[in-house]
PDB file of N, CA and C in Angstrom:
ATOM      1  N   UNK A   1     -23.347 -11.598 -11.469  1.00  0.00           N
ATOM      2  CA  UNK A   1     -22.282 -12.308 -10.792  1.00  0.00           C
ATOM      3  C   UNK A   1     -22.844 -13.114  -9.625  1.00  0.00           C
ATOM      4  N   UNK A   2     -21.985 -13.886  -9.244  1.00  0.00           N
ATOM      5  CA  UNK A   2     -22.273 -15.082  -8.206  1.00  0.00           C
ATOM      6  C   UNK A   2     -21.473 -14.901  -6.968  1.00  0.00           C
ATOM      7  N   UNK A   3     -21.718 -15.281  -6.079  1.00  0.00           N
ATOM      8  CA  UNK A   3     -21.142 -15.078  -4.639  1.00  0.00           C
ATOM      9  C   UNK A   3     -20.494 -16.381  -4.507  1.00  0.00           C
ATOM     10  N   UNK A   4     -19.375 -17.101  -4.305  1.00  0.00           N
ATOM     11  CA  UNK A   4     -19.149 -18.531  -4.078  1.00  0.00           C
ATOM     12  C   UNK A   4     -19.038 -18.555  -2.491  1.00  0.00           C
ATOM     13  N   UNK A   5     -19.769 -19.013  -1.901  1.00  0.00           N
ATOM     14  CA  UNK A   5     -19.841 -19.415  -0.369  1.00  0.00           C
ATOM     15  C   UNK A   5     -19.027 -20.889  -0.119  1.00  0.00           C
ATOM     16  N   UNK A   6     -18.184 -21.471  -1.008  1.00  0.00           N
ATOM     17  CA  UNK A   6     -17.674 -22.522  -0.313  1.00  0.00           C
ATOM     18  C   UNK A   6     -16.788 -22.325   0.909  1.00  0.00           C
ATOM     19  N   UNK A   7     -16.852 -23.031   1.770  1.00  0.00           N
ATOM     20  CA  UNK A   7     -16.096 -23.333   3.105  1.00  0.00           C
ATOM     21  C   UNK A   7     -14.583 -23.478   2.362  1.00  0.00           C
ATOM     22  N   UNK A   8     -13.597 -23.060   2.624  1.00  0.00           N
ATOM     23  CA  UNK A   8     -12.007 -23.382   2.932  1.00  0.00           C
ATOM     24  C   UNK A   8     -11.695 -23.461   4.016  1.00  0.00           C
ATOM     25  N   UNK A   9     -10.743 -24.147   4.174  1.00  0.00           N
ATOM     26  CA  UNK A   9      -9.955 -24.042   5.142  1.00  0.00           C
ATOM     27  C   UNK A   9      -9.091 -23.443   5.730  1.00  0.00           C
ATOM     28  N   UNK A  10      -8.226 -22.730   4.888  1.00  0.00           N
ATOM     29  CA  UNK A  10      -7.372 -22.263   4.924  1.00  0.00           C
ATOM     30  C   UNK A  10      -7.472 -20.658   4.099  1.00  0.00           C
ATOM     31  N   UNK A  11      -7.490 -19.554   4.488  1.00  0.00           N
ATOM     32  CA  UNK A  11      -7.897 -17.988   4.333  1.00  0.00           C
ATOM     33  C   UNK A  11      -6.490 -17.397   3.965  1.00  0.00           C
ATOM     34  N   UNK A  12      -5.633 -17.802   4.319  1.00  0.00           N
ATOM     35  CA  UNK A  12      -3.678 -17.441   4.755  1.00  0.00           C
ATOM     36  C   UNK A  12      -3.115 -17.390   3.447  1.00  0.00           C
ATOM     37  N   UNK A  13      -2.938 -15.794   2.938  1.00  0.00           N
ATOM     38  CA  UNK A  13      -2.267 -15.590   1.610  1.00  0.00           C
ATOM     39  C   UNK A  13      -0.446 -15.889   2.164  1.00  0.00           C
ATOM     40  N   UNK A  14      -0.132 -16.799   0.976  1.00  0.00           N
ATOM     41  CA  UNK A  14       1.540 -17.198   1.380  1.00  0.00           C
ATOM     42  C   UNK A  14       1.911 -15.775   0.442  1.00  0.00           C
ATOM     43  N   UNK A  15       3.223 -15.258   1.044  1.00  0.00           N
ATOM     44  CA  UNK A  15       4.039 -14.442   0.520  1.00  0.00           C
ATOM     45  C   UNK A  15       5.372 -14.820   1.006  1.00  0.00           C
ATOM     46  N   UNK A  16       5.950 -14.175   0.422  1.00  0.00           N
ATOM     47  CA  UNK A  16       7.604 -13.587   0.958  1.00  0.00           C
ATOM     48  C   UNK A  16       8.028 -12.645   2.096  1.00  0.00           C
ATOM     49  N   UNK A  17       8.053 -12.935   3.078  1.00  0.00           N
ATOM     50  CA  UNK A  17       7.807 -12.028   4.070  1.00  0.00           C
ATOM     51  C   UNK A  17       9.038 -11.413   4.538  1.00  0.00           C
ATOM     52  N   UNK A  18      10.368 -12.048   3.697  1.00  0.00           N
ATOM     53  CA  UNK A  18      11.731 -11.249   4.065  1.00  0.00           C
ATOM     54  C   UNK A  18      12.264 -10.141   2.732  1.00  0.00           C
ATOM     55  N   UNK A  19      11.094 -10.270   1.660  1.00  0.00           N
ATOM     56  CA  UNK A  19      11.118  -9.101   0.580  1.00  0.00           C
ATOM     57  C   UNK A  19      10.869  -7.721   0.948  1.00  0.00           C
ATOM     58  N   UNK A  20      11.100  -7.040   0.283  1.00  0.00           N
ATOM     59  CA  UNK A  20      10.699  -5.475   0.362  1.00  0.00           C
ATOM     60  C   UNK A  20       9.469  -5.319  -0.295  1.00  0.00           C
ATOM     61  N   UNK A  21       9.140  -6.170  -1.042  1.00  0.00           N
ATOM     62  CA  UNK A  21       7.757  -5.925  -1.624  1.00  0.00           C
ATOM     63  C   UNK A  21       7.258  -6.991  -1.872  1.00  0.00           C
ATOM     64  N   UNK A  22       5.636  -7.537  -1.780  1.00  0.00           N
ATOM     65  CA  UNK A  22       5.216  -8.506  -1.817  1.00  0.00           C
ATOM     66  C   UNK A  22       3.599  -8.223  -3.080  1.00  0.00           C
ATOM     67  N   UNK A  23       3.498  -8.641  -3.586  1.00  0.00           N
ATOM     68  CA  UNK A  23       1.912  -8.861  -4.054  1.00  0.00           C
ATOM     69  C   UNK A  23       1.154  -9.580  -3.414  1.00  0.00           C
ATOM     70  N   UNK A  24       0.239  -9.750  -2.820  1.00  0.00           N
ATOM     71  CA  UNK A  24      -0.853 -10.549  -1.967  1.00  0.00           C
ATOM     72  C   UNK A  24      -1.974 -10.400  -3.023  1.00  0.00           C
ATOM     73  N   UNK A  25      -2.650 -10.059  -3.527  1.00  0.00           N
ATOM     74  CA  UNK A  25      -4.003 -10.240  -4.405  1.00  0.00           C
ATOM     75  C   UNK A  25      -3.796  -9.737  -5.535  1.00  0.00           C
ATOM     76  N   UNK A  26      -4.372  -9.892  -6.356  1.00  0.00           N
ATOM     77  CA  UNK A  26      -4.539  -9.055  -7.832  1.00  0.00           C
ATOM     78  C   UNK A  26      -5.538 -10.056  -8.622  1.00  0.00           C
ATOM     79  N   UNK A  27      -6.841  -9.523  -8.513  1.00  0.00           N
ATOM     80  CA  UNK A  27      -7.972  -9.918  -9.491  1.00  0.00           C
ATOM     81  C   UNK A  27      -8.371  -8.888 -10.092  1.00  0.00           C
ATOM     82  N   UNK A  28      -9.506  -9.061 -11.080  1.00  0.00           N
ATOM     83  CA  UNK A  28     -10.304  -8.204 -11.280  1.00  0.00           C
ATOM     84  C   UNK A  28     -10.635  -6.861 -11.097  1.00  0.00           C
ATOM     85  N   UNK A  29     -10.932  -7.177  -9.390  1.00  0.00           N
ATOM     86  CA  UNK A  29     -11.618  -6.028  -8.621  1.00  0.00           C
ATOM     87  C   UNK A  29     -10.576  -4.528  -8.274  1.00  0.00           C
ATOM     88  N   UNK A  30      -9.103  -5.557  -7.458  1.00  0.00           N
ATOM     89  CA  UNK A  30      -8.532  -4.650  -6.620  1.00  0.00           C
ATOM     90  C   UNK A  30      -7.267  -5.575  -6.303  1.00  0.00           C
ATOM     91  N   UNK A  31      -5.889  -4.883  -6.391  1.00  0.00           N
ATOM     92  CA  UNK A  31      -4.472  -5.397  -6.007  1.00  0.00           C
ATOM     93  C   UNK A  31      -4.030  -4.770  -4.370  1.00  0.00           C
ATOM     94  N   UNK A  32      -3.792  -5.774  -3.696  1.00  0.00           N
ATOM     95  CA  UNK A  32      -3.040  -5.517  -2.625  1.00  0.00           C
ATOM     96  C   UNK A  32      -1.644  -5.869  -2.658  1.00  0.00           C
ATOM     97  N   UNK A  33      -1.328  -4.627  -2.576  1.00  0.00           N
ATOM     98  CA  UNK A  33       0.890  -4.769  -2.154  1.00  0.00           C
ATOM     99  C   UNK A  33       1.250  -4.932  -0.955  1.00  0.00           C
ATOM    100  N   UNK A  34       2.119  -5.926  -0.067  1.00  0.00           N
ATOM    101  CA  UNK A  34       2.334  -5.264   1.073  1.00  0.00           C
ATOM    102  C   UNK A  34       4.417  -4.802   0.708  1.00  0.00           C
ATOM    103  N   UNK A  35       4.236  -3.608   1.000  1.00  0.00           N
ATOM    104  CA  UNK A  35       5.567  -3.008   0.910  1.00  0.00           C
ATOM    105  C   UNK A  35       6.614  -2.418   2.645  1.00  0.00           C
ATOM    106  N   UNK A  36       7.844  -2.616   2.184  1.00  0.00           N
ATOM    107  CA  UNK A  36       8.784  -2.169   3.318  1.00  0.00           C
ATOM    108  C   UNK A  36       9.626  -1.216   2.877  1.00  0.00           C
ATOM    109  N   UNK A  37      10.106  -0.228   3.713  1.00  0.00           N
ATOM    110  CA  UNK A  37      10.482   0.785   3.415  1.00  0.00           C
ATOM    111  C   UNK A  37      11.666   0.895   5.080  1.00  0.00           C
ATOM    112  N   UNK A  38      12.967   1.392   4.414  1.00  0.00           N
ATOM    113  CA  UNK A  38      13.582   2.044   6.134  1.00  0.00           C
ATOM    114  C   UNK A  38      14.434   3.424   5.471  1.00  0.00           C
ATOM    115  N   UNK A  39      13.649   3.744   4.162  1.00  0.00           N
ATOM    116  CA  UNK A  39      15.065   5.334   4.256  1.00  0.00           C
ATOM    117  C   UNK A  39      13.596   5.944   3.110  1.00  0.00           C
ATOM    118  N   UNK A  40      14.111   7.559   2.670  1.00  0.00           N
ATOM    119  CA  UNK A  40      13.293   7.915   1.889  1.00  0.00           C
ATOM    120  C   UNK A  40      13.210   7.164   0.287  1.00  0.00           C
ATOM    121  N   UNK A  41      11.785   7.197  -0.182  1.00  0.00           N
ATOM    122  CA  UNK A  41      11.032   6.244  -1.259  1.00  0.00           C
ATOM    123  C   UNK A  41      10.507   7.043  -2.041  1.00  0.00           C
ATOM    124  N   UNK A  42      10.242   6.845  -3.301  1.00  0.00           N
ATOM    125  CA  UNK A  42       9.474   7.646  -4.127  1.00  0.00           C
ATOM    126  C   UNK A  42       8.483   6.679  -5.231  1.00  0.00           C
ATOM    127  N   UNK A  43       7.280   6.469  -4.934  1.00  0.00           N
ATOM    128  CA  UNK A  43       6.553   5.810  -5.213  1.00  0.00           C
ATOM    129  C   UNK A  43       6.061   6.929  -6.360  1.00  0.00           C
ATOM    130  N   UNK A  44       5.779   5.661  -7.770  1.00  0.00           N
ATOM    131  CA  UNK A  44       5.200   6.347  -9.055  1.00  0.00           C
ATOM    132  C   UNK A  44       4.040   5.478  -9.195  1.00  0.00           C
ATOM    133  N   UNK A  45       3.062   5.900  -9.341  1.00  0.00           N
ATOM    134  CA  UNK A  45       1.835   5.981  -9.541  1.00  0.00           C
ATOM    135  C   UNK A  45       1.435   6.561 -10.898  1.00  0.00           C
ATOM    136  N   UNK A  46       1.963   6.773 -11.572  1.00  0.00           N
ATOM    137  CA  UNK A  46       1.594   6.702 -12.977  1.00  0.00           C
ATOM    138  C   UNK A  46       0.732   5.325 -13.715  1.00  0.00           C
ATOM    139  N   UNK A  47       0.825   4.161 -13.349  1.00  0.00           N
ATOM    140  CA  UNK A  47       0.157   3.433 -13.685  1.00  0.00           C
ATOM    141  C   UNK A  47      -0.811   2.951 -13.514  1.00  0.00           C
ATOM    142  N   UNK A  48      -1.527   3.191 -12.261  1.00  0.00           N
ATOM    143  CA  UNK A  48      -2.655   3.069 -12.507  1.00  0.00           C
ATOM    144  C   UNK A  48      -3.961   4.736 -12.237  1.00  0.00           C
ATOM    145  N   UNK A  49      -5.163   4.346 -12.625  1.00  0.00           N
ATOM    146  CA  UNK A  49      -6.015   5.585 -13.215  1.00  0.00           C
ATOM    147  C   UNK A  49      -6.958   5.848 -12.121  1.00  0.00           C
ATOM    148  N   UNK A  50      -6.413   5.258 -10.568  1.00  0.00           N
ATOM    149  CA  UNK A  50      -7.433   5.005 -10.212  1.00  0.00           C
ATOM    150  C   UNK A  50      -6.878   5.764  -8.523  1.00  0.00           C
ATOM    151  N   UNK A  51      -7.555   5.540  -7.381  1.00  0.00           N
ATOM    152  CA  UNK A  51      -7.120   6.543  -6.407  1.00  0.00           C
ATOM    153  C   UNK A  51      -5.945   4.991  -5.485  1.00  0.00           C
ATOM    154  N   UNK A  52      -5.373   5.140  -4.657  1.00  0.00           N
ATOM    155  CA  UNK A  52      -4.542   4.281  -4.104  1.00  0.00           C
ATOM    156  C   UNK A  52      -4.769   4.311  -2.371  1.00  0.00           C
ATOM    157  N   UNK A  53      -4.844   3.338  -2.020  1.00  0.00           N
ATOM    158  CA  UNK A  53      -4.914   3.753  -0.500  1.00  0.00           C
ATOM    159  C   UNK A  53      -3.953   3.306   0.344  1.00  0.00           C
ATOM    160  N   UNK A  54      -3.025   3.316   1.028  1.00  0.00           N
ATOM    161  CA  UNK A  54      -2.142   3.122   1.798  1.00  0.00           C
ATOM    162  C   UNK A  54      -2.482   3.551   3.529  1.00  0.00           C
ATOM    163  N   UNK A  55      -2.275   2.318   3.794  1.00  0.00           N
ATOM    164  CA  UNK A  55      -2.129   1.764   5.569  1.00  0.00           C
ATOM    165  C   UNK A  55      -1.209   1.337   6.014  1.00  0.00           C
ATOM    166  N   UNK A  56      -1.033   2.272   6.980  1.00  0.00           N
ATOM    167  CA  UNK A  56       0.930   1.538   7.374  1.00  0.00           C
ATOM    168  C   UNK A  56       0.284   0.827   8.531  1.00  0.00           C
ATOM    169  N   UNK A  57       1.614  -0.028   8.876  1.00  0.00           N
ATOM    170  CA  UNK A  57       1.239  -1.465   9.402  1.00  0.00           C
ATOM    171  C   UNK A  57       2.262  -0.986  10.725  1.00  0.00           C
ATOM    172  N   UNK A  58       3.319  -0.521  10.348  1.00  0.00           N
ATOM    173  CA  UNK A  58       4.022  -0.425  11.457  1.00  0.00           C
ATOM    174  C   UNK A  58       5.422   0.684  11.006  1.00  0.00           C
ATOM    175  N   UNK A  59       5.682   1.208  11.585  1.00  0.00           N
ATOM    176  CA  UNK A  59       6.471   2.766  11.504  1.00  0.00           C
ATOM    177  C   UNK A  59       6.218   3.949  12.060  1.00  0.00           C
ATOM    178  N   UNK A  60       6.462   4.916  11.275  1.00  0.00           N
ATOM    179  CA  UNK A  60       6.561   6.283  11.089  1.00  0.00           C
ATOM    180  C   UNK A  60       6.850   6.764   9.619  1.00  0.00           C
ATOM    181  N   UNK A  61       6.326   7.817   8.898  1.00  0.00           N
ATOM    182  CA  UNK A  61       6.658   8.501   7.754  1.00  0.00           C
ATOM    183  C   UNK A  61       5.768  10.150   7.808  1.00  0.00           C
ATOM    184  N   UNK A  62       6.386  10.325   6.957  1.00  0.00           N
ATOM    185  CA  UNK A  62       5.675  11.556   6.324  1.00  0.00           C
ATOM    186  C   UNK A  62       5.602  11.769   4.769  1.00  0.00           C
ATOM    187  N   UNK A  63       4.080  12.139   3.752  1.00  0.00           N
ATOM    188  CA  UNK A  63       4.271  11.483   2.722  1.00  0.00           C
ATOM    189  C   UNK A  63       4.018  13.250   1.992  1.00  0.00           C
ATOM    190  N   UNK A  64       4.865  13.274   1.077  1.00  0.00           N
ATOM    191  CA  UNK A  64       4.844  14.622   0.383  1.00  0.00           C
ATOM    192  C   UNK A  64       4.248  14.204  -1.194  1.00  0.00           C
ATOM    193  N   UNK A  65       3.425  15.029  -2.203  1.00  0.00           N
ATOM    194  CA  UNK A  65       3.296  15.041  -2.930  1.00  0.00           C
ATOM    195  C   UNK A  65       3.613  16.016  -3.799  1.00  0.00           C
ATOM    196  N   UNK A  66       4.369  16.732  -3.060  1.00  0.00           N
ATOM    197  CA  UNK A  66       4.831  18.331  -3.590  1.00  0.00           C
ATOM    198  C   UNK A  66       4.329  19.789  -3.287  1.00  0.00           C
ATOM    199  N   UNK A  67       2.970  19.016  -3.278  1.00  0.00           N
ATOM    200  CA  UNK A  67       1.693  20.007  -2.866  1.00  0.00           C
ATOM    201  C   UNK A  67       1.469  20.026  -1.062  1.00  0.00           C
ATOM    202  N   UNK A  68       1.501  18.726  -0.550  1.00  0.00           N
ATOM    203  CA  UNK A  68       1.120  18.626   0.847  1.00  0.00           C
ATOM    204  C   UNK A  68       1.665  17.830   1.777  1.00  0.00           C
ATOM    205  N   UNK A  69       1.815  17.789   2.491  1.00  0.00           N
ATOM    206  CA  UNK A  69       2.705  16.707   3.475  1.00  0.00           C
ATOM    207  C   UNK A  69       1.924  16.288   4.705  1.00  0.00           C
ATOM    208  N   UNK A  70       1.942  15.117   4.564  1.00  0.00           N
ATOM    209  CA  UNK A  70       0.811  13.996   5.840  1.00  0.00           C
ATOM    210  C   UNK A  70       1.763  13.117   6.462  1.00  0.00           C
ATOM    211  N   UNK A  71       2.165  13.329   7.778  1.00  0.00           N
ATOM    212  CA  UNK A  71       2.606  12.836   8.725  1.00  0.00           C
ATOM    213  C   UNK A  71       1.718  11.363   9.177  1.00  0.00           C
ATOM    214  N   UNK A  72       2.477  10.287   8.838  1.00  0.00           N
ATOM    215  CA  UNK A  72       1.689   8.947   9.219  1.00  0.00           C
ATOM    216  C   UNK A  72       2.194   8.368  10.389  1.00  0.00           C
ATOM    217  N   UNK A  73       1.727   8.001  11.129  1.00  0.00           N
ATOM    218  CA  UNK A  73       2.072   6.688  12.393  1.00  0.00           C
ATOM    219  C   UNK A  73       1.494   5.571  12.247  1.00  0.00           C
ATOM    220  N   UNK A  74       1.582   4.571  12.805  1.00  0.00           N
ATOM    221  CA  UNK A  74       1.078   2.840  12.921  1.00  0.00           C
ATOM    222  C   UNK A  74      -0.291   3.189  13.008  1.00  0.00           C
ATOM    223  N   UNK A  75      -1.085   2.165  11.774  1.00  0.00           N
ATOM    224  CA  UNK A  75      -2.497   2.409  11.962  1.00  0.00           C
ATOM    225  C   UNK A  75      -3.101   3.381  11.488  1.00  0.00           C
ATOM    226  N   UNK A  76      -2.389   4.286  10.599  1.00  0.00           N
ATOM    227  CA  UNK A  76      -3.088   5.299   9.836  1.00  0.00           C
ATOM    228  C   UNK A  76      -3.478   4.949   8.446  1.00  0.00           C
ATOM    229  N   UNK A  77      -4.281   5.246   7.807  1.00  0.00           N
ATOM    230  CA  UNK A  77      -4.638   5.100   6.476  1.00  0.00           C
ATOM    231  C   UNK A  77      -4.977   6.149   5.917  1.00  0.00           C
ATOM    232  N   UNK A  78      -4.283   6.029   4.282  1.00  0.00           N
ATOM    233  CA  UNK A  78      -4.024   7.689   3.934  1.00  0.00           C
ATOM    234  C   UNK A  78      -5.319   7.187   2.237  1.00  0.00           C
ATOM    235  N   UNK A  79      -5.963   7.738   1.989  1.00  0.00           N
ATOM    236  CA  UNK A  79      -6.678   7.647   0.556  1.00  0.00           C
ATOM    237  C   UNK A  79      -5.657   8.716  -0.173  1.00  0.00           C
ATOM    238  N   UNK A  80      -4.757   8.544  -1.471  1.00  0.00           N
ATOM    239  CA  UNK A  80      -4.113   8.752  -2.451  1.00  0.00           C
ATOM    240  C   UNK A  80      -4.878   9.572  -3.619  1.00  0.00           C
ATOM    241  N   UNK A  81      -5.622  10.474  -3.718  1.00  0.00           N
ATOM    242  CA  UNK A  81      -6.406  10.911  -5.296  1.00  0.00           C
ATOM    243  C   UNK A  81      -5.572  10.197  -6.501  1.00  0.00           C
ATOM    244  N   UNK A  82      -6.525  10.207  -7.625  1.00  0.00           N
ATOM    245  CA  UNK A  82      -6.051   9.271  -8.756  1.00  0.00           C
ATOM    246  C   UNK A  82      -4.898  10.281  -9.594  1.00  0.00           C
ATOM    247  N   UNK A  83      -5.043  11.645  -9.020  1.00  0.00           N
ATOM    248  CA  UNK A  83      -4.544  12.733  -9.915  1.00  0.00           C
ATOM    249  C   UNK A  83      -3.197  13.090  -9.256  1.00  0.00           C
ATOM    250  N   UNK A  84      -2.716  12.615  -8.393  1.00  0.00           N
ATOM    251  CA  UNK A  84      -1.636  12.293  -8.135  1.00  0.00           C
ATOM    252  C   UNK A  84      -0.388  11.233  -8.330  1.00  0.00           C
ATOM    253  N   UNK A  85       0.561  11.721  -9.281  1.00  0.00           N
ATOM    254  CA  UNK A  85       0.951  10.491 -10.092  1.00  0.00           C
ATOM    255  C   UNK A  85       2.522  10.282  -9.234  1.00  0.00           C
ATOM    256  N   UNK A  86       2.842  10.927  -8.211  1.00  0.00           N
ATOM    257  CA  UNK A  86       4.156  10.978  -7.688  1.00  0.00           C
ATOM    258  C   UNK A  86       4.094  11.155  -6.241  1.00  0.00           C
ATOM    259  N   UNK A  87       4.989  10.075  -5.537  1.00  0.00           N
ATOM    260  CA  UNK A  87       4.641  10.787  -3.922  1.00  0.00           C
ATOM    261  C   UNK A  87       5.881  10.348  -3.415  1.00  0.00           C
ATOM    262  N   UNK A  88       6.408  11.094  -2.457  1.00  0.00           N
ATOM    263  CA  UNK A  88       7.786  11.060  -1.919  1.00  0.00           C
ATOM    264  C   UNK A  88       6.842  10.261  -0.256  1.00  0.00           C
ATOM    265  N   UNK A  89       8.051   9.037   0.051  1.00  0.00           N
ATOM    266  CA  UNK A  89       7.652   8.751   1.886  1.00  0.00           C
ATOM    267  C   UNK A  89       9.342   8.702   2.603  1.00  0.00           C
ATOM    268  N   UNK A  90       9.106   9.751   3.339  1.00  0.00           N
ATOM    269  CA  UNK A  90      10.259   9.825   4.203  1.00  0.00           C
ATOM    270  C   UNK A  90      10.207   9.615   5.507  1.00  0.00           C
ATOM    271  N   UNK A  91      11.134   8.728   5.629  1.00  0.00           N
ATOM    272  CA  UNK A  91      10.955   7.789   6.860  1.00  0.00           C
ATOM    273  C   UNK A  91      12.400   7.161   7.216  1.00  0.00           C
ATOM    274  N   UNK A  92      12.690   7.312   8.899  1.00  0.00           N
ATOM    275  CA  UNK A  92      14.029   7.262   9.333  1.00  0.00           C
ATOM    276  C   UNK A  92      14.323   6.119  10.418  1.00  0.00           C
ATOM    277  N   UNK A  93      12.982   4.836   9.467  1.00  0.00           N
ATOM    278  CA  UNK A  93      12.701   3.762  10.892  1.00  0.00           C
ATOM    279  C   UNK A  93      12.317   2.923   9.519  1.00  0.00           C
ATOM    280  N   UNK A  94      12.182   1.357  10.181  1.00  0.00           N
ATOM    281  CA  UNK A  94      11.509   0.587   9.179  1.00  0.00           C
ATOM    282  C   UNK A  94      10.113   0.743   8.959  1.00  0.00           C
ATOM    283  N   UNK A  95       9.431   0.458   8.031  1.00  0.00           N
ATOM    284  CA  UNK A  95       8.156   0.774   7.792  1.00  0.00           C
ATOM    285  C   UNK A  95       7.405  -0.059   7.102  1.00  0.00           C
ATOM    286  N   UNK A  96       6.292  -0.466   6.931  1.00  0.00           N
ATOM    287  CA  UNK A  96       5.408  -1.389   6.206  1.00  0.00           C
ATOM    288  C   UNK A  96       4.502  -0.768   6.381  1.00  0.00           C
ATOM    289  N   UNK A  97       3.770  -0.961   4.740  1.00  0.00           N
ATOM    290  CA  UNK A  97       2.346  -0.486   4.192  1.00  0.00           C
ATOM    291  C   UNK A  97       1.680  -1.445   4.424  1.00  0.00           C
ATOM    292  N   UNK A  98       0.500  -1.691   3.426  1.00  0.00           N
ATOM    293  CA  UNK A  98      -0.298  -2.142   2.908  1.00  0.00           C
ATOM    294  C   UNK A  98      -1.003  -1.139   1.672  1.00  0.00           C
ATOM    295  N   UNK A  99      -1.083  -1.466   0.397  1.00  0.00           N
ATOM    296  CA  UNK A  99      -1.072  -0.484  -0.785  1.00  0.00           C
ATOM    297  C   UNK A  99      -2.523  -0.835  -1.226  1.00  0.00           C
ATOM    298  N   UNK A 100      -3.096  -0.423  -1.834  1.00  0.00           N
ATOM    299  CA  UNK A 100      -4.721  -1.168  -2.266  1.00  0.00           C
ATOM    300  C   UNK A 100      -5.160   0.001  -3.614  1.00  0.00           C
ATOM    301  N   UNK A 101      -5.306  -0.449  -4.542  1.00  0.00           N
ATOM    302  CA  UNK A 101      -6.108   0.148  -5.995  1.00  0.00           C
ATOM    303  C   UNK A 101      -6.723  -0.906  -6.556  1.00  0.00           C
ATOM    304  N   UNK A 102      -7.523  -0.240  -7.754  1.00  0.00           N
ATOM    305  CA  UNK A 102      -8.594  -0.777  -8.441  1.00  0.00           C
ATOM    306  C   UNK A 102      -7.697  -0.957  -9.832  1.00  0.00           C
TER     307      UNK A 102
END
């Protein structure tokens, strides 16, 4: 593979920024979601085979998988195992991720 070093100008992925959910990338490599959330969510992960990482951008939650529960604040980043196909986020404020898999 090749590295393309051309200069742009412009770096600024356009989205939808008054959606609840946005796609920002999806190549090859790796998909970035950015998602909003203001009540409890239940994210399925059944589709992809791979581990998921989630960074909240701004909130509060706490994320259960049945098995364990991780209390998040602004600026935390949680790594997802691939063997987890279900996760509850409960949260009693608005909230935004950032989602990332392979």
């Amino acid at each position: 593979d090749v590295v393309e070093l051309d200069h742009k100008k412009n770096y600024l992925i356009q989205y939808d920024t008054g959606g609840s959910y946005a796609e920002l990338i999806q190549n090859k490599y790796f998909t970035v979601n950015r998602f909003f959330i203001e009540e409890k969510h239940d994210k399925n992960y059944e589709f992809t085979d791979s581990f998921v990482i989630l960074m909240l951008l701004s909130g509060e939650c706490k994320l259960n998988d049945g098995k364990n529960l991780v209390n998040m604040q602004k600026g935390n980043t949680v790594l997802i195992p691939a063997c987890i196909n279900n996760l509850q986020i409960e949260t009693t404020e608005p909230t935004e991720f950032l989602e990332i898999y392979i």
